[in-house]
Protein backbone atom coordinates (compact mmCIF):
# COMPACT_ATOMS: atom_id res chain seq x y z
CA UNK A 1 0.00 0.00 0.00
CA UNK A 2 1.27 3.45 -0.76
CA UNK A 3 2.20 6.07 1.91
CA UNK A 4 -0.37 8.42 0.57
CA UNK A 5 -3.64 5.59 0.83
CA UNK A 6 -2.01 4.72 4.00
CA UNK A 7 -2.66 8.68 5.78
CA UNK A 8 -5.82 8.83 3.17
CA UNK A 9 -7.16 5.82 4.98
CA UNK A 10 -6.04 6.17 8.51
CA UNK A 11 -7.92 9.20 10.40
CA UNK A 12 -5.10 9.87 12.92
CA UNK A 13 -2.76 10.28 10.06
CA UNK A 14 -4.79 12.18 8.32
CA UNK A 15 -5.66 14.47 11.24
CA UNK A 16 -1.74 14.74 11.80
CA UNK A 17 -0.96 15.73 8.08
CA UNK A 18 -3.98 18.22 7.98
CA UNK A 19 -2.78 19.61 11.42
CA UNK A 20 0.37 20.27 9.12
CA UNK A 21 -1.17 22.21 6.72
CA UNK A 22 -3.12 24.45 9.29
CA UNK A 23 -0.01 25.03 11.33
CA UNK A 24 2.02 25.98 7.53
CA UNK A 25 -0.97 28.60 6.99
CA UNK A 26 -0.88 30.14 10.18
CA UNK A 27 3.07 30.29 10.66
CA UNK A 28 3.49 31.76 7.10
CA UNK A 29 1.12 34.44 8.50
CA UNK A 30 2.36 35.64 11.30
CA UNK A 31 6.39 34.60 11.49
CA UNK A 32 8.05 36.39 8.64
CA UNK A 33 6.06 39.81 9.76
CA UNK A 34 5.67 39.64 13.36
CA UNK A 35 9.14 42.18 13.85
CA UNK A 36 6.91 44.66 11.54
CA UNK A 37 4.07 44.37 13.24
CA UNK A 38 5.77 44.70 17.00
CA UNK A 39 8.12 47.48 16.28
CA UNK A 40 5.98 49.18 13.23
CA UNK A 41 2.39 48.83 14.13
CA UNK A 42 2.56 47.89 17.52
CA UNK A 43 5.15 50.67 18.84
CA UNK A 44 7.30 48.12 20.66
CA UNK A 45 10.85 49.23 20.78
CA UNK A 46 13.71 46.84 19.41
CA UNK A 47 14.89 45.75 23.16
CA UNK A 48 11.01 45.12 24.22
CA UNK A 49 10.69 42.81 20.99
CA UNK A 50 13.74 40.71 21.64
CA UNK A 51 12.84 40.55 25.36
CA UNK A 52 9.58 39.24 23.92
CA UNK A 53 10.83 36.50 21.77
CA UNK A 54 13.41 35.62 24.39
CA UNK A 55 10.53 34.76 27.10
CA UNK A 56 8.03 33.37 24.17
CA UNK A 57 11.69 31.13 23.30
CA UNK A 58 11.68 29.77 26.33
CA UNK A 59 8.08 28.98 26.95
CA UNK A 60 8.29 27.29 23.79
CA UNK A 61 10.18 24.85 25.09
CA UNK A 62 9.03 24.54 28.79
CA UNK A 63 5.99 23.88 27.26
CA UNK A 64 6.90 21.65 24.60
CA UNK A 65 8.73 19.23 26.76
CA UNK A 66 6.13 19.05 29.87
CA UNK A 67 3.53 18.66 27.27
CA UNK A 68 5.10 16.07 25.53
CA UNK A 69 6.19 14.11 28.98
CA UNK A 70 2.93 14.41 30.34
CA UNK A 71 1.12 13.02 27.36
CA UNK A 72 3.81 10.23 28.05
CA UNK A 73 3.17 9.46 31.69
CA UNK A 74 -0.99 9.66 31.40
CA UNK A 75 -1.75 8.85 27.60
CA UNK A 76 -4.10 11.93 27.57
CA UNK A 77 -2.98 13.27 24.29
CA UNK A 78 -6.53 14.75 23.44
CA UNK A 79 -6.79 17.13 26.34
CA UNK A 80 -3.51 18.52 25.94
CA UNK A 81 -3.48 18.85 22.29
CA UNK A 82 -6.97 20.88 22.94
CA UNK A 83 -5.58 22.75 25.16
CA UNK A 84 -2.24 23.85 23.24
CA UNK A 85 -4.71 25.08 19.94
CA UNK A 86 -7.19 27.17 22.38
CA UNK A 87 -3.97 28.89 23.29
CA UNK A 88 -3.01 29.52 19.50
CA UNK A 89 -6.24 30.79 19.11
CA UNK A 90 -6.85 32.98 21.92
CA UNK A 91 -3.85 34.94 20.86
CA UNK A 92 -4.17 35.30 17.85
CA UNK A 93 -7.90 36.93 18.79
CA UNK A 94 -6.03 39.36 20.94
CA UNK A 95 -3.78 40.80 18.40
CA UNK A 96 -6.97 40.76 15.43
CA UNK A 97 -9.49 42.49 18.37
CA UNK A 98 -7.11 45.31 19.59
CA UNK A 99 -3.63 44.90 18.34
CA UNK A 100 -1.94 46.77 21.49
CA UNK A 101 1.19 45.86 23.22
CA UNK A 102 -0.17 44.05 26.02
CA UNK A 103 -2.14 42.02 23.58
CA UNK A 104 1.28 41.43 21.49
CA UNK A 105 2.98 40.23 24.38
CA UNK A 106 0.38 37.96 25.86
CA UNK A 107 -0.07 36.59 21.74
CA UNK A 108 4.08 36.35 21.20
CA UNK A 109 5.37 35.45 24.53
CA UNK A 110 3.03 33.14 26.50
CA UNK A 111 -0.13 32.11 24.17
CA UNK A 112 1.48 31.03 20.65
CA UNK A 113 4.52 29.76 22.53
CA UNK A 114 2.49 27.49 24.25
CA UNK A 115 0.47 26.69 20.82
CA UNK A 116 3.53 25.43 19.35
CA UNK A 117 3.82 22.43 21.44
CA UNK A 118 1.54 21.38 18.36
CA UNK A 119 4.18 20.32 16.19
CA UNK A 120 6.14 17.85 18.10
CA UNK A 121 2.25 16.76 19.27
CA UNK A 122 0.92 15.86 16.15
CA UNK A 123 4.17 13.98 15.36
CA UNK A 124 3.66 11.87 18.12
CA UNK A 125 0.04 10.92 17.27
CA UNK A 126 1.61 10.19 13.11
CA UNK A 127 4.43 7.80 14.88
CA UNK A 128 1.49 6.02 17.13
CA UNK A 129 -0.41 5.41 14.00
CA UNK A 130 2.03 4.61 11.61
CA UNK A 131 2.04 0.98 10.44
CA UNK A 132 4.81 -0.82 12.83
CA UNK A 133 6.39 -1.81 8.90
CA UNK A 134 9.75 -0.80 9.80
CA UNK A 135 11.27 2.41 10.36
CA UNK A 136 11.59 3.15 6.57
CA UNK A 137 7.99 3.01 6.21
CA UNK A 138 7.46 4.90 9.62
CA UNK A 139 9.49 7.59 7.85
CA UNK A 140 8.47 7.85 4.44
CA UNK A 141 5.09 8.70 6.49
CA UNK A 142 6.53 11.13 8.87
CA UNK A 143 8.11 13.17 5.63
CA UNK A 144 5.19 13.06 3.69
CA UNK A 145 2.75 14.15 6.98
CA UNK A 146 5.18 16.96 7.23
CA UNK A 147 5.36 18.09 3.94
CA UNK A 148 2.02 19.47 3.91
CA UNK A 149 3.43 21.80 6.25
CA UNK A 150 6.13 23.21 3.75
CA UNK A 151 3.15 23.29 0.48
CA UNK A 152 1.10 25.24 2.80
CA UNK A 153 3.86 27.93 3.90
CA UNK A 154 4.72 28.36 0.86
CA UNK A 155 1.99 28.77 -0.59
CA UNK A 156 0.98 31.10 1.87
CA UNK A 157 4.15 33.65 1.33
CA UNK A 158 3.11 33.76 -2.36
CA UNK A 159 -0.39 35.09 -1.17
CA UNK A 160 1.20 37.41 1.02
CA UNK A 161 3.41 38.63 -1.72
CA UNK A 162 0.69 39.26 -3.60
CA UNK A 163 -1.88 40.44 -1.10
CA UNK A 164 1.17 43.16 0.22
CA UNK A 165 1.05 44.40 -3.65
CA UNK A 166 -2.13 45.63 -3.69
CA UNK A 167 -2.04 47.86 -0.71
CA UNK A 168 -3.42 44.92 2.41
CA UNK A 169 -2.17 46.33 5.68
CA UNK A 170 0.26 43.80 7.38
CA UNK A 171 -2.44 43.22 10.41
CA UNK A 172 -4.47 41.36 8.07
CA UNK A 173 -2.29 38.43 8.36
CA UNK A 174 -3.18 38.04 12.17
CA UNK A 175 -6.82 37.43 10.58
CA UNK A 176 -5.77 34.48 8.36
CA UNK A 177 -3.68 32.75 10.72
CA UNK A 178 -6.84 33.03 13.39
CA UNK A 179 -9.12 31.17 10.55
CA UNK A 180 -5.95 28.57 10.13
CA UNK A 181 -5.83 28.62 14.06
CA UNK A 182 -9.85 28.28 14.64
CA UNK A 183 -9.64 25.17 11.85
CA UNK A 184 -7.24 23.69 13.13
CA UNK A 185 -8.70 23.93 17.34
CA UNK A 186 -12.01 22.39 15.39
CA UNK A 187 -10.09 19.85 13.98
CA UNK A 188 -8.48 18.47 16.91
CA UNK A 189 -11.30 18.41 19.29
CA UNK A 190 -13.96 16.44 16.68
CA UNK A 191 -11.38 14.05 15.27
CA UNK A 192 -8.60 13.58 17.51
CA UNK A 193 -8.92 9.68 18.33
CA UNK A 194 -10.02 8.82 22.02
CA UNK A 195 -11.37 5.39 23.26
CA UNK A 196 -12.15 3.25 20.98
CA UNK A 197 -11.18 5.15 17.59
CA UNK A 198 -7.61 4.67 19.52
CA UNK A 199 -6.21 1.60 17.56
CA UNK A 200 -2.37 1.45 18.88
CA UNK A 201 -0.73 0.67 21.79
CA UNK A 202 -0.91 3.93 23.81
CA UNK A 203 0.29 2.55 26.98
CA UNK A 204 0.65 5.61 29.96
CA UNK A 205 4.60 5.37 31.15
CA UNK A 206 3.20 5.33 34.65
CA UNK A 207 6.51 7.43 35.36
CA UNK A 208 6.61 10.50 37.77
CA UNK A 209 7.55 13.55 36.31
CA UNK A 210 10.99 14.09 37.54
CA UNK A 211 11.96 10.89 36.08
CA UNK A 212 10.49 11.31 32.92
CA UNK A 213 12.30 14.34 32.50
CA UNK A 214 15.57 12.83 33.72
CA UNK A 215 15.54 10.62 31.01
CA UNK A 216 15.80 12.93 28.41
CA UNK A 217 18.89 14.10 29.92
CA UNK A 218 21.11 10.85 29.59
CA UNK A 219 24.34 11.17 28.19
CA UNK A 220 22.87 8.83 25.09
CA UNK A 221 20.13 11.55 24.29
CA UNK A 222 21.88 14.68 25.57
CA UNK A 223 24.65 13.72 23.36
CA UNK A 224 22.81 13.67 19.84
CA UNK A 225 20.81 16.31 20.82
CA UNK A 226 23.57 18.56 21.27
CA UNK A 227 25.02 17.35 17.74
CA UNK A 228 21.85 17.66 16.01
CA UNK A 229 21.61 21.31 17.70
CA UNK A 230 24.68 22.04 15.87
CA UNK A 231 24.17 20.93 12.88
CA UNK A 232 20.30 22.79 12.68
CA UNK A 233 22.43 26.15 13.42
CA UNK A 234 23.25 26.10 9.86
CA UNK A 235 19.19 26.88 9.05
CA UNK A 236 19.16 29.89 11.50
CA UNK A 237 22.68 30.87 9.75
CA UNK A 238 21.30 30.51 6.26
CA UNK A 239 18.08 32.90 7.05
CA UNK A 240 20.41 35.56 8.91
CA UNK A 241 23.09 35.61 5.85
CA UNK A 242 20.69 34.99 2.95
CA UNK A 243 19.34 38.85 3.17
CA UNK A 244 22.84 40.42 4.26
CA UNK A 245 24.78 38.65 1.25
CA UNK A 246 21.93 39.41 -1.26
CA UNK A 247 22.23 43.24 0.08
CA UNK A 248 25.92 43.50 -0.22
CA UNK A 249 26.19 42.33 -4.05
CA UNK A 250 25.43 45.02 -7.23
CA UNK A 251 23.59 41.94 -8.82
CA UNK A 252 20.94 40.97 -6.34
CA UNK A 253 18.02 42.74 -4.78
CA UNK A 254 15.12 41.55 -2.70
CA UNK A 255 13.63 39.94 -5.22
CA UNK A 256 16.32 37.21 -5.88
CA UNK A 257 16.38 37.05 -1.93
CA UNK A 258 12.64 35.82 -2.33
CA UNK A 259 13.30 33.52 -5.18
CA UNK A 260 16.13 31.71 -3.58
CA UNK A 261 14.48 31.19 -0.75
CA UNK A 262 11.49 30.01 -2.84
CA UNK A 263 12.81 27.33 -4.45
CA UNK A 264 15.12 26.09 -1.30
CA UNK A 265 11.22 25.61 -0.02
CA UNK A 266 10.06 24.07 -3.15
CA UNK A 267 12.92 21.34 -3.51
CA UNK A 268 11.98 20.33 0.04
CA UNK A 269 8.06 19.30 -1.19
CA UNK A 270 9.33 15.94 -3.29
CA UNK A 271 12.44 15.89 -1.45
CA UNK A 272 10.31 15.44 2.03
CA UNK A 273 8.81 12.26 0.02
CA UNK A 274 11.19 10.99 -1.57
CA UNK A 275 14.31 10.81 0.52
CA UNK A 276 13.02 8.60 3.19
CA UNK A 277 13.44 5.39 0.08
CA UNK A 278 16.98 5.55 0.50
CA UNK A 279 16.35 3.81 3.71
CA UNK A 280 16.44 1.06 1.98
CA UNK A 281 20.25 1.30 1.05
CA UNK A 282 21.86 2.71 3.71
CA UNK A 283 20.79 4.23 7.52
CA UNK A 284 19.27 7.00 8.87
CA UNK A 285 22.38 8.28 10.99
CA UNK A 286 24.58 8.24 7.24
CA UNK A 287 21.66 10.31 5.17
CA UNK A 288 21.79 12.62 8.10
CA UNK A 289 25.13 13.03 8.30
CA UNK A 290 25.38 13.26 4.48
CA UNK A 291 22.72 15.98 4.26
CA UNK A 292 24.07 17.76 6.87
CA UNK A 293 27.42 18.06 4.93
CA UNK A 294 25.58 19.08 1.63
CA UNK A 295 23.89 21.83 3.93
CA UNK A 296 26.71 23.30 5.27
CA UNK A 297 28.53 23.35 2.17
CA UNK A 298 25.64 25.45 0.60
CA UNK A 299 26.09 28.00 3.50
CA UNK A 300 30.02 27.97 2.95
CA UNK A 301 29.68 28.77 -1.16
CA UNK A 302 26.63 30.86 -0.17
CA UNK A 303 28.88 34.22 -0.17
CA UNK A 304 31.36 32.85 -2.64
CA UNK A 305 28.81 32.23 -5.41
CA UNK A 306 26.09 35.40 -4.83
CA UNK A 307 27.03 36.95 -8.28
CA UNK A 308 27.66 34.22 -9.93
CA UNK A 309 25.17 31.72 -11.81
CA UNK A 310 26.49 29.14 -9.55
CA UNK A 311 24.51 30.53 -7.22
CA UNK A 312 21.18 28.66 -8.35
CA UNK A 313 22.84 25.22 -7.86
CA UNK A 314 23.38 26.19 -4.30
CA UNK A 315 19.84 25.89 -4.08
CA UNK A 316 19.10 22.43 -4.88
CA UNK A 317 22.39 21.79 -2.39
CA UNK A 318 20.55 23.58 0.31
CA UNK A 319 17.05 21.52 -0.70
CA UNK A 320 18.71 18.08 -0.68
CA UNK A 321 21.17 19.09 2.81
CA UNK A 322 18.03 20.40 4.87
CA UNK A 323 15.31 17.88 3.33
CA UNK A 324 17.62 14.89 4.63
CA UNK A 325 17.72 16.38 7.45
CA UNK A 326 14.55 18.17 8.55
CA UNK A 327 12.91 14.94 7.80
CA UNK A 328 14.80 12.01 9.16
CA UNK A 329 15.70 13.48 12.46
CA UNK A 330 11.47 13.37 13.57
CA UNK A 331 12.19 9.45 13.00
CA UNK A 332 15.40 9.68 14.73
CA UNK A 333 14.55 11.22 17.86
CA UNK A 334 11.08 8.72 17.67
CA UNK A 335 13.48 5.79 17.43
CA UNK A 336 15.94 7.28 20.21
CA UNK A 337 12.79 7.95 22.93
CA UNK A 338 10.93 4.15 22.20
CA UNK A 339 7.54 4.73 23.71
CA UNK A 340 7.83 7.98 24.37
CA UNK A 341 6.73 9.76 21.11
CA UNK A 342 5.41 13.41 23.15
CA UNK A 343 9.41 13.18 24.78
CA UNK A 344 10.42 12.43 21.28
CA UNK A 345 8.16 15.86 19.59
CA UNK A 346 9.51 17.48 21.63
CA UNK A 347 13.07 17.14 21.36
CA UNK A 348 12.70 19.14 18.50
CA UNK A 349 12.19 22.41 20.49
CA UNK A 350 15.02 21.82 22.88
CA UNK A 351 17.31 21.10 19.80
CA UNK A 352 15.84 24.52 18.08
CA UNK A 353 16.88 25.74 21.42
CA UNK A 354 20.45 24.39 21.31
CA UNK A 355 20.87 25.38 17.17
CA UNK A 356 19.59 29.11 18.46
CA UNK A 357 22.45 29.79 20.88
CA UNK A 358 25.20 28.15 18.80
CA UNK A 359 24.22 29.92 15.47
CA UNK A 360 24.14 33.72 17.50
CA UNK A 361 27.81 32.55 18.76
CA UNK A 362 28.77 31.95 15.41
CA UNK A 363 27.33 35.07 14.11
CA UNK A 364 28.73 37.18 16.36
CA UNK A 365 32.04 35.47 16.41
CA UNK A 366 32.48 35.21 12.31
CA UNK A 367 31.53 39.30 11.63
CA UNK A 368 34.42 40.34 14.82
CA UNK A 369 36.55 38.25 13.26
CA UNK A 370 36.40 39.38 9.83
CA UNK A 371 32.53 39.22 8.29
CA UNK A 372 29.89 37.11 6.45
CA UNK A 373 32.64 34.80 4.73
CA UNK A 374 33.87 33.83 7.91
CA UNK A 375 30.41 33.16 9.33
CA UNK A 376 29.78 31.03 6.41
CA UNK A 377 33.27 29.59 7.38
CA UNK A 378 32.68 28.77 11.12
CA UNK A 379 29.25 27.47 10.49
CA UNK A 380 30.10 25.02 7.36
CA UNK A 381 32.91 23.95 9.82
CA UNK A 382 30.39 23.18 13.04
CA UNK A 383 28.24 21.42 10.63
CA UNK A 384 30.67 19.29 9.23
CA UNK A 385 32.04 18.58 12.87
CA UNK A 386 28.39 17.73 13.66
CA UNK A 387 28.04 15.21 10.64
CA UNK A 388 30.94 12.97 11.49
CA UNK A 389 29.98 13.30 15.48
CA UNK A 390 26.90 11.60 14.84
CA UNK A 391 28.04 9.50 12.49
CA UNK A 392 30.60 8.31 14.77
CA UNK A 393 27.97 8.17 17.91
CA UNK A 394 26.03 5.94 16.10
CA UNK A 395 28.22 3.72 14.05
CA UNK A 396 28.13 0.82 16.20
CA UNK A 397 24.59 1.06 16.40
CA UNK A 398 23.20 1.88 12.76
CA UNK A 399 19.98 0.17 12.49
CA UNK A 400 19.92 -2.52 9.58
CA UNK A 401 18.30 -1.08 6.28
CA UNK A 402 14.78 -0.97 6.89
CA UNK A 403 11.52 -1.72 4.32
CA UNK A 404 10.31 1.25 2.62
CA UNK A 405 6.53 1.42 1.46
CA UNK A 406 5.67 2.11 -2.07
CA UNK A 407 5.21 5.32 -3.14
């Protein structure tokens, strides 16, 4: 059976791949304009705003990982999942009812911090129901689940684009992302599976809380979470340099900025799909390790080949690096945490966490020493480092080549 009439015919998956798509409309709302909006619209000064995202940071990943444990230890998935998109909602409503500051910082520091937890949730409820057919299968699913997420977003910029053209006030976007928001809150509480449309083994861990938070901090999962952090720096490097580059060369203008990014996002669609086959020659720690090189070598020729038509290629580099590795470390971390797939989501906010504070060192670090090339330098060097760390971590115990489903 093919991956797509596998989610088509299982409701869980296809709750988990819609809940994708929801969450791509709403983030391409609201994240590439919420600076505008605070410092522009909203009158927040620059230190208020970073203040802002520094407390909404953290949140994000309080929340993530006590939400994720808990629906561990008690199996209540449902309730917290609710919960998590009334949040999203309610502050999104703030900012579209009376965009003040008050209402910006309960939206961007508490509310849609706490929303976000839905990510790593709704990967936890695709792993349950995911055929046990091997972990190939299990991630040709997880790719394809999320990328309905990247269609959506991008998608959704193009609209933007457009929308901005004709004169739409930026504040408009908080009204789309509450209709994405409001969907998706619908969504979840009439078809999220409880009693007896649950059809997997959703055993509670029965831990306490402490020691379900202790384990995520064994050496065997700090370790690879601290590599993976390193090597995702490279995506918050490639977003800060991308603009800066573009802005420093006679040949390029905002408009190339958008199209590069564009079709980074648009190799990642079939790439999210298609990658997870190669399962079935090799394993998940070498493809990782292999698209994390291919990344960071797109961020080192990144300055190097801005006015050149080189350029372009770096494109498909930086869609075949990042796809690799955006989509086989959800399987990863779901085969590192076994039976803990809420743990295992959210792993993915402490390692955005981790790949947040390494890529400001490196920023800072690369323009004292000598500017953007050396950036480019420092972080194609970290990510490299981080490819052959976890490829030596987990040489001795690559899993064997697992079965892939048909496409």
């Amino acid at each position: 059976m093919s991956v797509f009439a596998q989610i088509a015919r299982s409701p869980a998956l296809r709750l988990a791949a819609l809940a994708m798509v929801f969450l791509g409309l709403q983030n391409a709302s609201i994240a590439p304009y919420v600076s505008l909006v605070a410092i522009e619209k909203v009158g927040l000064t620059e230190s208020a705003f970073a203040l802002v995202l520094a407390v909404g940071a953290v949140i994000a990943v309080v929340s993530a990982v006590l939400f994720g444990v808990i629906g561990d230890q008690t199996g209540r998935r449902r309730g917290i999942a609710i919960f998590t998109a009334i949040a999203s909602v309610i502050g999104i409503v703030l900012m579209v009812i009376n965009p003040t500051p008050l209402a910006l910082v309960l939206c961007h520091a508490i509310l849609l911090p706490l929303g976000s937890s839905l990510y790593g949730q709704s990967f936890a409820l695709a792993r349950l129901a995911s055929p046990t057919s091997g972990a190939g299968g299990q991630d040709s699913i997880l790719g394809t689940v999320r990328a309905g997420m990247s269609i959506t977003f991008m998608a959704m910029l193009m609209f933007w684009t457009y929308a901005f053209g004709t004169g739409l006030d930026v504040l408009w976007t908080y009204s789309a992302a509450l209709i994405a928001a409001t969907s998706l809150a619908l969504l979840i509480a009439l078809q999220w599976p409880s009693g007896s449309k649950v059809t997997w083994d959703d055993r509670p861990s029965g831990l306490p809380l402490r020691q379900s938070l202790t384990e995520l901090a064994r050496p065997a999962v700090a370790i690879r979470l601290f590599i993976l952090g390193a090597i995702s720096s490279s995506f918050l490097i490639y977003f800060i340099l991308i603009g800066l580059v573009f802005a420093q060369s006679p040949n390029r203008d905002a408009s190339d900025v958008a199209l590069y990014v564009g079709l980074v996002a648009g190799w990642e669609v079939p790439l999210l799909i298609l990658i997870p086959r190669l399962l079935a020659y090799t394993s998940r720690t070498v493809l990782i390790a292999a698209g994390s090189a291919l990344y960071g070598l797109h961020i080192l020729f990144l300055p190097i080949w801005v006015d050149t038509a080189w350029l372009w290629l770096g494109t498909l580099i930086a869609g075949l690096g990042g796809t690799a590795f955006i989509g086989l470390t959800i399987g990863y971390y779901q085969d590192l945490l076994q039976d803990r797939p809420g743990a295992a989501g959210a792993m993915l906010a402490l390692q955005k966490l981790v790949a947040d504070l390494m890529a400001a060192g490196i920023f800072a670090a690369g323009v004292a020493l000598g500017g953007y090339i050396v950036v480019s330098v420092f972080s194609f060097s970290l990510t490299i480092l981080g490819a052959l760390a976890i490829w030596a971590v987990d040489r001795y115990a690559a899993p064997k080549a697992p079965a892939v489903l048909k496409m």
